[in-house]
C-alpha atoms as a PDB file:
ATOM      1  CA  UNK A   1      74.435 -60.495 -65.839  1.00  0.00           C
ATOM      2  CA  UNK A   2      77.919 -60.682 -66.959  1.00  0.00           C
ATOM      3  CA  UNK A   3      78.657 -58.219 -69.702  1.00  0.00           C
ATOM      4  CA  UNK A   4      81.655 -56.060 -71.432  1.00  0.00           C
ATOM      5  CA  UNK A   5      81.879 -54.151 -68.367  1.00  0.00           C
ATOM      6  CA  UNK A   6      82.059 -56.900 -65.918  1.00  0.00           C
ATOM      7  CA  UNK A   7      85.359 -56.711 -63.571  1.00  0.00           C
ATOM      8  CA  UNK A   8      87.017 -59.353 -63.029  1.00  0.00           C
ATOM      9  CA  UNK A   9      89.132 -60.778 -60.542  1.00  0.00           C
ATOM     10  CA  UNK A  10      90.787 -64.093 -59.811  1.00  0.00           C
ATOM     11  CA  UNK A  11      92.631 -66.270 -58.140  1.00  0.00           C
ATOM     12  CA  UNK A  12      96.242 -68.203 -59.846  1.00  0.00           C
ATOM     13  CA  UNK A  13      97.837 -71.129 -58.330  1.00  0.00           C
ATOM     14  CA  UNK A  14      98.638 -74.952 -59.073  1.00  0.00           C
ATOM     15  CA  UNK A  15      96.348 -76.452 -58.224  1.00  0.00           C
ATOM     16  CA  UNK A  16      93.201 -74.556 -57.506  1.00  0.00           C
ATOM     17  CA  UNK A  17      90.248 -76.674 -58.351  1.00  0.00           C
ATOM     18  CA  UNK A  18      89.226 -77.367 -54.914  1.00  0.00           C
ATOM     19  CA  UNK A  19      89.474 -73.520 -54.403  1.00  0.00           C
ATOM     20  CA  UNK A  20      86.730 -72.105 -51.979  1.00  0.00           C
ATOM     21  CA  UNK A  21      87.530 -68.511 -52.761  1.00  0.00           C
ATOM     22  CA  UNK A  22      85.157 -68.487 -56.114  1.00  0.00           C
ATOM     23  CA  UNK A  23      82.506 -69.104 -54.494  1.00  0.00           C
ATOM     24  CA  UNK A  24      83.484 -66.608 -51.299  1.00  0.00           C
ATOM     25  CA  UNK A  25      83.845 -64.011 -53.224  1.00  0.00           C
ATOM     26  CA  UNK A  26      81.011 -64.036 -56.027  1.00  0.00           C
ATOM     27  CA  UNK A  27      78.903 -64.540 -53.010  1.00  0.00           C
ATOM     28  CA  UNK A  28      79.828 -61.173 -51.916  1.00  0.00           C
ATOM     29  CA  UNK A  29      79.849 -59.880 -54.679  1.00  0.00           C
ATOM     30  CA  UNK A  30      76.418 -61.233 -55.325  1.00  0.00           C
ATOM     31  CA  UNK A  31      75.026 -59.909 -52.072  1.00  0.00           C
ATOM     32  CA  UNK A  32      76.516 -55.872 -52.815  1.00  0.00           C
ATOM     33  CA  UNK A  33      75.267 -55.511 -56.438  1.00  0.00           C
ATOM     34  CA  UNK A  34      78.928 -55.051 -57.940  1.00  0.00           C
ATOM     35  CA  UNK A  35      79.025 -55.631 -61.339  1.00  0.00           C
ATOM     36  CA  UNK A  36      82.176 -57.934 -60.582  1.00  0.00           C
ATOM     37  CA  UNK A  37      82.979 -61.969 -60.629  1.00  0.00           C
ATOM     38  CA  UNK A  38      86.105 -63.965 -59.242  1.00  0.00           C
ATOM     39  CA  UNK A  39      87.334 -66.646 -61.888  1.00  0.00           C
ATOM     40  CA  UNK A  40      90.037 -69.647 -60.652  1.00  0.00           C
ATOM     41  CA  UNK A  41      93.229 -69.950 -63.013  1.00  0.00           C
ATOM     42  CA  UNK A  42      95.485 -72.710 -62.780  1.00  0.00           C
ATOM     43  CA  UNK A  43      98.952 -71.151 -63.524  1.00  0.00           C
ATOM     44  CA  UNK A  44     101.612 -73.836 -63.885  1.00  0.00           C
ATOM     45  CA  UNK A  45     105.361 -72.287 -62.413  1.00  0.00           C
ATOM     46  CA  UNK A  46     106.362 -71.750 -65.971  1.00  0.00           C
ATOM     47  CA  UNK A  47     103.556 -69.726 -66.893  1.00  0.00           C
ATOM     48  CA  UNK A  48     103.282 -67.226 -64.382  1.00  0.00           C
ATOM     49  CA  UNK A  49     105.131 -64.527 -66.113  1.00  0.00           C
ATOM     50  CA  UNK A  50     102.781 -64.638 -69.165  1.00  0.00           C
ATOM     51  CA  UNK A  51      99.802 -64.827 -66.522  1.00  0.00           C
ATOM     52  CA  UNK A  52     100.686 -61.487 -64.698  1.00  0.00           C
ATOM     53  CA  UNK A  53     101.410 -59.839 -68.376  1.00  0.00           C
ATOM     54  CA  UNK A  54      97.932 -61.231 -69.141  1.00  0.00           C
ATOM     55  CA  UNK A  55      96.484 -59.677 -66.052  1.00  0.00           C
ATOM     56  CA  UNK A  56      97.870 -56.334 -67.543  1.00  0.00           C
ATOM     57  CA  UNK A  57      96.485 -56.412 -70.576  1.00  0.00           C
ATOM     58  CA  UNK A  58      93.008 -57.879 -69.743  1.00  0.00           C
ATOM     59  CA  UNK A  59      92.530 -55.117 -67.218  1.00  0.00           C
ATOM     60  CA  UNK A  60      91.998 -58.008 -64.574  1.00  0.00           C
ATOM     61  CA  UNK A  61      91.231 -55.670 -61.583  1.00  0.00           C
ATOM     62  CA  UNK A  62      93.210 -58.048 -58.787  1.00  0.00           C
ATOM     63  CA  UNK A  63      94.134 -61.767 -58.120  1.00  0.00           C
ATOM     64  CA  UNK A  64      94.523 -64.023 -55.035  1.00  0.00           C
ATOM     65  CA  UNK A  65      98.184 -65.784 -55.018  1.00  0.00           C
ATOM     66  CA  UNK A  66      98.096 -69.220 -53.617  1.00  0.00           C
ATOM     67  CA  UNK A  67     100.814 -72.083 -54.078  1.00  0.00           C
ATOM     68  CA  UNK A  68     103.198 -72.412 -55.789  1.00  0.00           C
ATOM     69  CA  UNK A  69     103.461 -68.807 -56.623  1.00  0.00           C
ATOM     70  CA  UNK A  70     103.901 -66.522 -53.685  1.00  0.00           C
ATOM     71  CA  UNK A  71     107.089 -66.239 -53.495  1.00  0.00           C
ATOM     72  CA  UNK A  72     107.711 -65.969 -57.583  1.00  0.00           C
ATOM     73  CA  UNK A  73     105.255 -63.205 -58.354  1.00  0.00           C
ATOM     74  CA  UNK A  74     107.263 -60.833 -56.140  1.00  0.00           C
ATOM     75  CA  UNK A  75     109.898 -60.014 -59.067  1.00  0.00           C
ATOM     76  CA  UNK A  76     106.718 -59.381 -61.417  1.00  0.00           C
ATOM     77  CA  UNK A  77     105.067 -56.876 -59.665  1.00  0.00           C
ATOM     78  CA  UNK A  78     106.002 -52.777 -59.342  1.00  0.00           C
ATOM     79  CA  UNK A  79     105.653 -52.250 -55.421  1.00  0.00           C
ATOM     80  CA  UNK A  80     104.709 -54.144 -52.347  1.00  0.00           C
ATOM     81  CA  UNK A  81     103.489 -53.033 -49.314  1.00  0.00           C
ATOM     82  CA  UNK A  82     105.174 -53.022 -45.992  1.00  0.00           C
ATOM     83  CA  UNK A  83     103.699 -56.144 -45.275  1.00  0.00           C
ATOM     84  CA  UNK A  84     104.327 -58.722 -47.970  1.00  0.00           C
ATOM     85  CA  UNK A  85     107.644 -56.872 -48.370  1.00  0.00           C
ATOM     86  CA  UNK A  86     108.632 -58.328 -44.552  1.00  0.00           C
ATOM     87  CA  UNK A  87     107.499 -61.441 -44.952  1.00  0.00           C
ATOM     88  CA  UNK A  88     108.676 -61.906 -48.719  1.00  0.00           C
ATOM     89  CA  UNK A  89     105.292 -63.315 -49.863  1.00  0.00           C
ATOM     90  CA  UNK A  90     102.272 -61.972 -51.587  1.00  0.00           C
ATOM     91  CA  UNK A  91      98.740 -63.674 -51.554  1.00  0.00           C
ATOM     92  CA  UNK A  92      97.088 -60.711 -53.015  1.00  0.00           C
ATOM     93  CA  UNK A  93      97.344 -58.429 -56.518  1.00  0.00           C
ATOM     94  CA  UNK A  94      95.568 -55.031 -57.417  1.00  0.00           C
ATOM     95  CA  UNK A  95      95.846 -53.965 -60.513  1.00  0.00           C
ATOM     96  CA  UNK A  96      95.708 -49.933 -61.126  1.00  0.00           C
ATOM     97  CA  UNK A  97      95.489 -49.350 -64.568  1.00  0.00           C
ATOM     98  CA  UNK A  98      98.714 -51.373 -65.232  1.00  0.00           C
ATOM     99  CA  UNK A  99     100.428 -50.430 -62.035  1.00  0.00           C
ATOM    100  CA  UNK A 100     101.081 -54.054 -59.730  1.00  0.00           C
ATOM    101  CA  UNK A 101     100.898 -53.835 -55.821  1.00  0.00           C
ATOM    102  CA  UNK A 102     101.324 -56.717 -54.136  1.00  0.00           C
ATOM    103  CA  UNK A 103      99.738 -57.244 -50.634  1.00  0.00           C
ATOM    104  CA  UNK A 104      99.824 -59.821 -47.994  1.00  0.00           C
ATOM    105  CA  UNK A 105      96.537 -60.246 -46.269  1.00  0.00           C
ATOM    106  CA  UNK A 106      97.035 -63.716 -45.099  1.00  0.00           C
ATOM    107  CA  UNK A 107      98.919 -61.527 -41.506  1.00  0.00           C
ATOM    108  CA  UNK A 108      95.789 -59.367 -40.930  1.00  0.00           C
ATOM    109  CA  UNK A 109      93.518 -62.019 -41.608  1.00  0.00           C
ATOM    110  CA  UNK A 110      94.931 -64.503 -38.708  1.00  0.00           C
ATOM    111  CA  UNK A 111      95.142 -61.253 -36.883  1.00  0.00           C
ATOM    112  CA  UNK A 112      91.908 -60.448 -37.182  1.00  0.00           C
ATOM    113  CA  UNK A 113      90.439 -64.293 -36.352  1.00  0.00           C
ATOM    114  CA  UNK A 114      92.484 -63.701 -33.090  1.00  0.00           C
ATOM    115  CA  UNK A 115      91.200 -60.443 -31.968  1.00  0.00           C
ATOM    116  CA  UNK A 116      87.298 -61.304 -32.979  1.00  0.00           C
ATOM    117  CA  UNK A 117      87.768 -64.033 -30.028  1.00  0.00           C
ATOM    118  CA  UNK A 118      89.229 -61.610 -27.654  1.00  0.00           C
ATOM    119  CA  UNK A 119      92.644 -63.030 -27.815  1.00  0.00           C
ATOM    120  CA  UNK A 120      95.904 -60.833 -27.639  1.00  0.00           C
ATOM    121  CA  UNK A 121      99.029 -61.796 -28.988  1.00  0.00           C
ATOM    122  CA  UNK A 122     101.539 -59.385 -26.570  1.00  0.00           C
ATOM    123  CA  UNK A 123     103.172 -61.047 -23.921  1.00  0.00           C
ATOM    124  CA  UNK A 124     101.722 -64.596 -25.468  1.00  0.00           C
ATOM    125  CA  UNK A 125     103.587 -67.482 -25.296  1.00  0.00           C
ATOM    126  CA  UNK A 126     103.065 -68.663 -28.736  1.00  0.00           C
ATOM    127  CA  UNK A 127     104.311 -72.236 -30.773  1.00  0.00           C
ATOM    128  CA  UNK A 128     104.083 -72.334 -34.480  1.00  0.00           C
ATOM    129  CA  UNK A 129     104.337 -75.866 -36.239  1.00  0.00           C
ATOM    130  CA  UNK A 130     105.718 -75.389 -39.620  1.00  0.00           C
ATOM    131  CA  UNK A 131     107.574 -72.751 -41.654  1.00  0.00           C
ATOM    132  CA  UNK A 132     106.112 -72.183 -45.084  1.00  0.00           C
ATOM    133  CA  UNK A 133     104.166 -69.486 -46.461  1.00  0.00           C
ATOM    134  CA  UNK A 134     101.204 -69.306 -43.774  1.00  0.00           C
ATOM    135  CA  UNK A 135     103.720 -70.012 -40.725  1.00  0.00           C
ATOM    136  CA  UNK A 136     105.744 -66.497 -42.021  1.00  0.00           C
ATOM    137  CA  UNK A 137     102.500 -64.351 -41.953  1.00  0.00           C
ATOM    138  CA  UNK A 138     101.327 -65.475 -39.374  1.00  0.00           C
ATOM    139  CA  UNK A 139     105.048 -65.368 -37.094  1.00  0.00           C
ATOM    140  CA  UNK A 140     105.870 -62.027 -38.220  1.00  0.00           C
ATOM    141  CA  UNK A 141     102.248 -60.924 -37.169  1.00  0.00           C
ATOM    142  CA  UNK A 142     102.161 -62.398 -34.084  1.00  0.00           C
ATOM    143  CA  UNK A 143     106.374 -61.071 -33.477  1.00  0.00           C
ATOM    144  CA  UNK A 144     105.006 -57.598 -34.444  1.00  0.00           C
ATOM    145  CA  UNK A 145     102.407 -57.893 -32.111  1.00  0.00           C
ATOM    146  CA  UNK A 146     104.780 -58.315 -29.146  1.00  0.00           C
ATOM    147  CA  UNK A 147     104.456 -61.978 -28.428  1.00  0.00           C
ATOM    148  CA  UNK A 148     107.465 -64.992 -27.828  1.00  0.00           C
ATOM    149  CA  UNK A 149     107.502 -67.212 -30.379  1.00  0.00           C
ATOM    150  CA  UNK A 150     108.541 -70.640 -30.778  1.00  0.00           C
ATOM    151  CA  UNK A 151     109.053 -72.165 -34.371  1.00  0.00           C
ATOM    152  CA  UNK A 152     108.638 -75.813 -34.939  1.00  0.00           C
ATOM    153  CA  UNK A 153     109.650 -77.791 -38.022  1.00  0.00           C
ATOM    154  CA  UNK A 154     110.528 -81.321 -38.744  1.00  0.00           C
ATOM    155  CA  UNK A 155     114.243 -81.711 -39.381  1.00  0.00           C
ATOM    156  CA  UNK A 156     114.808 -82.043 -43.250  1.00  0.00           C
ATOM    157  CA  UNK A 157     113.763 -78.595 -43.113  1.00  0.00           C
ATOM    158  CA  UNK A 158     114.719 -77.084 -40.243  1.00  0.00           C
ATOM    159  CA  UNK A 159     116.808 -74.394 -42.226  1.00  0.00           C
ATOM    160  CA  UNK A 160     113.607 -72.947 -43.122  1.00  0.00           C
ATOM    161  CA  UNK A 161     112.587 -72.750 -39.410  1.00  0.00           C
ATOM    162  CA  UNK A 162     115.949 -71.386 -38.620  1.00  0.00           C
ATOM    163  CA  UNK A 163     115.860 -68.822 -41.501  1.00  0.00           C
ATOM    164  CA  UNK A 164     112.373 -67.059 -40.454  1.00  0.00           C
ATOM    165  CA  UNK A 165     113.553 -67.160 -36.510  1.00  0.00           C
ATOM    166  CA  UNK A 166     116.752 -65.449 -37.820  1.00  0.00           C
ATOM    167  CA  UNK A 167     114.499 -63.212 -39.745  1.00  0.00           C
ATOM    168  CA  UNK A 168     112.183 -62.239 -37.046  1.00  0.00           C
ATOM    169  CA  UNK A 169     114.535 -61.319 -34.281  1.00  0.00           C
ATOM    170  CA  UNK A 170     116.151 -59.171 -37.135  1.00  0.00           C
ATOM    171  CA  UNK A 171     112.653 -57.447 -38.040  1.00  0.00           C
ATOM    172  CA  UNK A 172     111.307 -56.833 -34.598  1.00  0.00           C
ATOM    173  CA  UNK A 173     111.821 -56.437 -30.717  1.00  0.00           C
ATOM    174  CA  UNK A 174     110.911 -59.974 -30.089  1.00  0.00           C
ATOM    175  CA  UNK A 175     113.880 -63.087 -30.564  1.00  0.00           C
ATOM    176  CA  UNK A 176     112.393 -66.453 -32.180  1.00  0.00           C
ATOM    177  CA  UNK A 177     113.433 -69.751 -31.588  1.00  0.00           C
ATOM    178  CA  UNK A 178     113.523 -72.449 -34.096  1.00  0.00           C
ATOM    179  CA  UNK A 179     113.674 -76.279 -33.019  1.00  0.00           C
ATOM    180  CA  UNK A 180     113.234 -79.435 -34.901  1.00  0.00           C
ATOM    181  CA  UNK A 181     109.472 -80.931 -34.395  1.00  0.00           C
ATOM    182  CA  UNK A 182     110.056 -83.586 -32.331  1.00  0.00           C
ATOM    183  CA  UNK A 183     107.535 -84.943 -29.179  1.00  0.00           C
ATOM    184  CA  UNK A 184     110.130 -84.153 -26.794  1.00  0.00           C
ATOM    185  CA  UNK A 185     110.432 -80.143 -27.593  1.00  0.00           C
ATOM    186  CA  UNK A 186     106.957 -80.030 -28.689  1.00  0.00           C
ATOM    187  CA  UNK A 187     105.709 -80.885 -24.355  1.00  0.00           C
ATOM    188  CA  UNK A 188     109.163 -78.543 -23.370  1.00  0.00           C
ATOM    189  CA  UNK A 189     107.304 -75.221 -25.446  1.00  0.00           C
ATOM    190  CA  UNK A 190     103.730 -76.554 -24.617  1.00  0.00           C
ATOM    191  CA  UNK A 191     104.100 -76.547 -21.082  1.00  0.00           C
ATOM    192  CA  UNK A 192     104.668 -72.873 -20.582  1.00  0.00           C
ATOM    193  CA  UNK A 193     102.799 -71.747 -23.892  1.00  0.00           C
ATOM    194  CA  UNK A 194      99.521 -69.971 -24.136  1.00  0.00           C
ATOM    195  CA  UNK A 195      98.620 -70.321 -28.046  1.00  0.00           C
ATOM    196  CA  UNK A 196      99.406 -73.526 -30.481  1.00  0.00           C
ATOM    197  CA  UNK A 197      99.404 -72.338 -33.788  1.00  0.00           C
ATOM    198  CA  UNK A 198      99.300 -75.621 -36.723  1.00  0.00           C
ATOM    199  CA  UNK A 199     100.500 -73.323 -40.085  1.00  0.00           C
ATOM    200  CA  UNK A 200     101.474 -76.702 -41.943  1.00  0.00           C
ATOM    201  CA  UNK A 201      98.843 -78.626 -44.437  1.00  0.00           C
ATOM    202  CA  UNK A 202      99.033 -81.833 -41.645  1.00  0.00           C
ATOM    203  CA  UNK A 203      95.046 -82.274 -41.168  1.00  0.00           C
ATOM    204  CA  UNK A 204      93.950 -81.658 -44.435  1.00  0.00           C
ATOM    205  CA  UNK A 205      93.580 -84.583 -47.329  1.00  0.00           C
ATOM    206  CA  UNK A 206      95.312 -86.929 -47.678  1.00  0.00           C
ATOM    207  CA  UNK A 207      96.688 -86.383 -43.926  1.00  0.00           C
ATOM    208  CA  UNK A 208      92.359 -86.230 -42.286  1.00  0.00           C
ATOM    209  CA  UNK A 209      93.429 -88.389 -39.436  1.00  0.00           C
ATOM    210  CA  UNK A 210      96.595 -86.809 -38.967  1.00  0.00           C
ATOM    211  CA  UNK A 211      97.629 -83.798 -36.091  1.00  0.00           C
ATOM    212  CA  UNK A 212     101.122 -83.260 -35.454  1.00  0.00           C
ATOM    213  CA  UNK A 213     100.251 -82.379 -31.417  1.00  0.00           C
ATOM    214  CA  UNK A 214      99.565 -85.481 -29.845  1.00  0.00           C
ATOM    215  CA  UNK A 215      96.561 -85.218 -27.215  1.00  0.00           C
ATOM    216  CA  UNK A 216      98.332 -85.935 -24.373  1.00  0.00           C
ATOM    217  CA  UNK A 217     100.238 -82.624 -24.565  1.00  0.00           C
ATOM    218  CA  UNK A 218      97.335 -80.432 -24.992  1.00  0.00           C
ATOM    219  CA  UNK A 219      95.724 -78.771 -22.132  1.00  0.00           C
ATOM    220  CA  UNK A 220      92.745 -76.507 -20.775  1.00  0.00           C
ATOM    221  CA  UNK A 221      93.184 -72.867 -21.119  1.00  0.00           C
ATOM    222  CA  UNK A 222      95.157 -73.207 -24.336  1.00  0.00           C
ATOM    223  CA  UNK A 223      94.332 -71.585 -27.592  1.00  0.00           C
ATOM    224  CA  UNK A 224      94.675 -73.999 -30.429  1.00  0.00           C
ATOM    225  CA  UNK A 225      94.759 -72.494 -34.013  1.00  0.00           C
ATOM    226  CA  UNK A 226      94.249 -74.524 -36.998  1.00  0.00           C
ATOM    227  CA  UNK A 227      95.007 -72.827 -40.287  1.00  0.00           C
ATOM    228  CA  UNK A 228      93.897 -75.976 -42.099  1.00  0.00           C
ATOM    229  CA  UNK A 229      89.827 -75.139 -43.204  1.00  0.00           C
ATOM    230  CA  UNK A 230      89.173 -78.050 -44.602  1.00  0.00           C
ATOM    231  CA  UNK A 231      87.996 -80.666 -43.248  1.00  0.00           C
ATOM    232  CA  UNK A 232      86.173 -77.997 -40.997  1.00  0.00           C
ATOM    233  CA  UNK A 233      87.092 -80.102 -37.707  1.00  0.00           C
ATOM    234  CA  UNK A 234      90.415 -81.105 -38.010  1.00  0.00           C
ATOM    235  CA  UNK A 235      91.508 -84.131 -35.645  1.00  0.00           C
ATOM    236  CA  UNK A 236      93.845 -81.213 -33.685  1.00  0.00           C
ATOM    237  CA  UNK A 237      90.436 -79.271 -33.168  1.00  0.00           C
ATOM    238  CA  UNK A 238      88.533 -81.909 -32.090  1.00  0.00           C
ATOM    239  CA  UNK A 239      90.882 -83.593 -29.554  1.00  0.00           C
ATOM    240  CA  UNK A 240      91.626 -79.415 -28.567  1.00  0.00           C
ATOM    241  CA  UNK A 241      88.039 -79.530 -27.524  1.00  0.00           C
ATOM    242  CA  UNK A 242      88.421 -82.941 -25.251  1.00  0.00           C
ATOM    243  CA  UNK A 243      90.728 -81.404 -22.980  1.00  0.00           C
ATOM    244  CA  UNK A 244      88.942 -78.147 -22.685  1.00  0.00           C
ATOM    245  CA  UNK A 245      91.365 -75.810 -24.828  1.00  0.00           C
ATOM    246  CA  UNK A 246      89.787 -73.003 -27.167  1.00  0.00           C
ATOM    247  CA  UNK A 247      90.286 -73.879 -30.499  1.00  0.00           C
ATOM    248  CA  UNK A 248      89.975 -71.490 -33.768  1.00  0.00           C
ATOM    249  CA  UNK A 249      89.446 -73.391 -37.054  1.00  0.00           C
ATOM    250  CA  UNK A 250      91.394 -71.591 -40.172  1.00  0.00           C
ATOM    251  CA  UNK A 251      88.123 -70.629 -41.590  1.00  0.00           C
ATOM    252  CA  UNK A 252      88.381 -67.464 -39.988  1.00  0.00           C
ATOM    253  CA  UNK A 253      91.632 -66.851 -41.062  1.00  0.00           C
ATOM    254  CA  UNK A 254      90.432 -67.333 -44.663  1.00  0.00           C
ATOM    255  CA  UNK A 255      87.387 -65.378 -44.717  1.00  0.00           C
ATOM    256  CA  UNK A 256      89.088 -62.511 -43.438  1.00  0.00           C
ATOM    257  CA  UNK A 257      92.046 -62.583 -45.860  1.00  0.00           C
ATOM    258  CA  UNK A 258      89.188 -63.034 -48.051  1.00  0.00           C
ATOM    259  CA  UNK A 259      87.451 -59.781 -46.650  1.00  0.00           C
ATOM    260  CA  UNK A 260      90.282 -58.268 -46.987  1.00  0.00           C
ATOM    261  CA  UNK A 261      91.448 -58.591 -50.405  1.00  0.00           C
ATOM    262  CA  UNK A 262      87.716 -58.082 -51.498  1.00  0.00           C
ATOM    263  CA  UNK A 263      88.257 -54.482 -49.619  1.00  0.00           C
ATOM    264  CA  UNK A 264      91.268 -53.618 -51.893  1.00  0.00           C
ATOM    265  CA  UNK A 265      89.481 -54.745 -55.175  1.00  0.00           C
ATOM    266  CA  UNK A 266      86.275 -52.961 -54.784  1.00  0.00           C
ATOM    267  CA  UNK A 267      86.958 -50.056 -52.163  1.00  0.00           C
ATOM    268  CA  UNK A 268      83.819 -51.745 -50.487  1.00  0.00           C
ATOM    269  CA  UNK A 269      83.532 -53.515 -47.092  1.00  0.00           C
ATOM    270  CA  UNK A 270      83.218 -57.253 -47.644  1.00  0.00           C
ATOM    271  CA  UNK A 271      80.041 -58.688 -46.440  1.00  0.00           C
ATOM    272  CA  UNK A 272      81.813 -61.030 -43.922  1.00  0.00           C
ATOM    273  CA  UNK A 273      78.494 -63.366 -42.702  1.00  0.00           C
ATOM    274  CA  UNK A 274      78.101 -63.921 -46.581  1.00  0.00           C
ATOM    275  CA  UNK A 275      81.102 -65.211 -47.066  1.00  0.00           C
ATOM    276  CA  UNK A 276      81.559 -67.113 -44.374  1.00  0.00           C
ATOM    277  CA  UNK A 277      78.481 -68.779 -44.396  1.00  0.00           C
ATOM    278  CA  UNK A 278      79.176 -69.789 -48.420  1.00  0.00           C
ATOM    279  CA  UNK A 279      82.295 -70.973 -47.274  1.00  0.00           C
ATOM    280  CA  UNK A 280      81.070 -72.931 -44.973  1.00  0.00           C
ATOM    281  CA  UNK A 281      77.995 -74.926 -46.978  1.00  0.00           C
ATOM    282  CA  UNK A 282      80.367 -75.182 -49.386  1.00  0.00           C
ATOM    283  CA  UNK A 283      82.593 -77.305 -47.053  1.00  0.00           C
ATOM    284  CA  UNK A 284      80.105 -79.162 -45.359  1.00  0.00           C
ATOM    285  CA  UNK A 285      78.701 -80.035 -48.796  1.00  0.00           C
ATOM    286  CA  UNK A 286      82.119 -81.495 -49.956  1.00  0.00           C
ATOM    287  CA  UNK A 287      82.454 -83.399 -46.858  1.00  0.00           C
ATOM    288  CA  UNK A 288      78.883 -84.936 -47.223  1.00  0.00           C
END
């Protein structure tokens, strides 16, 4: 029962209607007996500084950072962790009594999907399509982690590609390349690589019948990573399958991030089969 002493945490964005964290989260919190529940806000750009002083003086305990705000909600916190201070992006808040860390557990959480299948980044061969906000977690992850990484993005913004590569090789051992996404360099880094990684939105609506890795250039033995969750079975996982490569859908990447931030909230272990299976009916009841 909700009451005055009900905590509350959240999630700000634009948009964030279609959001599947509510219902990950108050799942979890459902299934622990914490006294807690996760609200969506939609936070237009020229809000957000009134929306972090209103997490301040609501005593809001923590908030999830999705687009377009990742970037801007650096300047409005008080400290970041090592983390989201690398890769310049926050997707997480906690809120001690007034005091603003930022966190990024979008890294761990891809992390974490690739080391529950037995899959080690160093020495990896690894291609990233895209170089936004998920692309940056999960390239400085997978650069801190040892393996070769190639960076993929179409050509009007290839500076971005060109920016994190530069960033990378600057931040760790390991020297990215960035390339345009074309077909030609996509079968070049695909013939030698051992992980595809898709960190663009290409796969989800209004792109469903969309994959930016044509089938003829996947292969067996390859591990194909979709960040995309929904649909659940994106076109690149399903034509992964028909040539016998290992896919990953970004469901686990978002229930761990998930896990994650519900960690730092709470100072309890998330109940990750809860809220993955919630996640999960939830999506499968959208698509039906």
């Amino acid at each position: 029962m909700i009451s005055a002493k009900t905590k509350i945490c959240g999630l700000i964005g634009d948009p964030v209607a279609y959001s599947v964290s509510p219902a990950m989260h108050n799942a979890a919190f459902k299934k622990l007996g914490l006294d807690y529940i996760y609200l969506p806000f939609r936070v237009e750009t020229d809000n957000l500084y009134c929306a972090i002083a209103g997490l301040k003086a609501l005593g809001i305990m923590g908030l999830n950072v999705t687009i377009p705000h990742k970037v801007a909600v650096i300047p409005l916190l008080d400290e970041l962790e090592p983390v989201a201070l690398k890769i310049g992006a926050v997707n997480t808040i906690v809120n001690d009594k007034g005091y603003l860390k930022g966190y990024n557990t979008d890294a761990d959480g891809f992390l974490r999907a690739l080391l529950e299948r037995g899959i080690y980044p160093e020495g990896k061969k690894v291609v990233v399509l895209g170089a936004g906000g998920a692309s940056r977690a999960i390239s400085f992850t997978l650069a801190e982690k040892g393996a070769e990484i190639a960076i993929l993005n179409r050509k009007l913004e290839l500076d971005l590609a060109i920016e994190l590569a530069d960033k990378i090789s600057l931040f760790s051992k390991i020297e990215a390349r960035a390339m345009e996404l074309t077909d030609d360099n996509l079968s070049l880094v695909l013939e030698a690589a051992d992980i595809l990684i898709n960190a663009t939105s290409v796969g989800m609506s209004p792109y469903l019948d969309k994959s930016l890795a044509p089938k003829q250039l996947l292969k067996p033995g390859l591990v194909v990573f979709d960040a995309v969750y929904n649909p659940l079975k994106t076109r690149l996982l399903s034509e992964a399958e028909m040539v016998g490569a290992e896919t990953i859908s970004g469901i686990e990447m978002l229930v761990w991030q998930g896990a994650l931030a519900f960690k730092l909230w709470t100072g309890v272990k998330a109940p990750l089969d809860i809220m993955k299976m919630e996640t999960i009916k939830l999506l499968k009841d959208h698509e039906d």
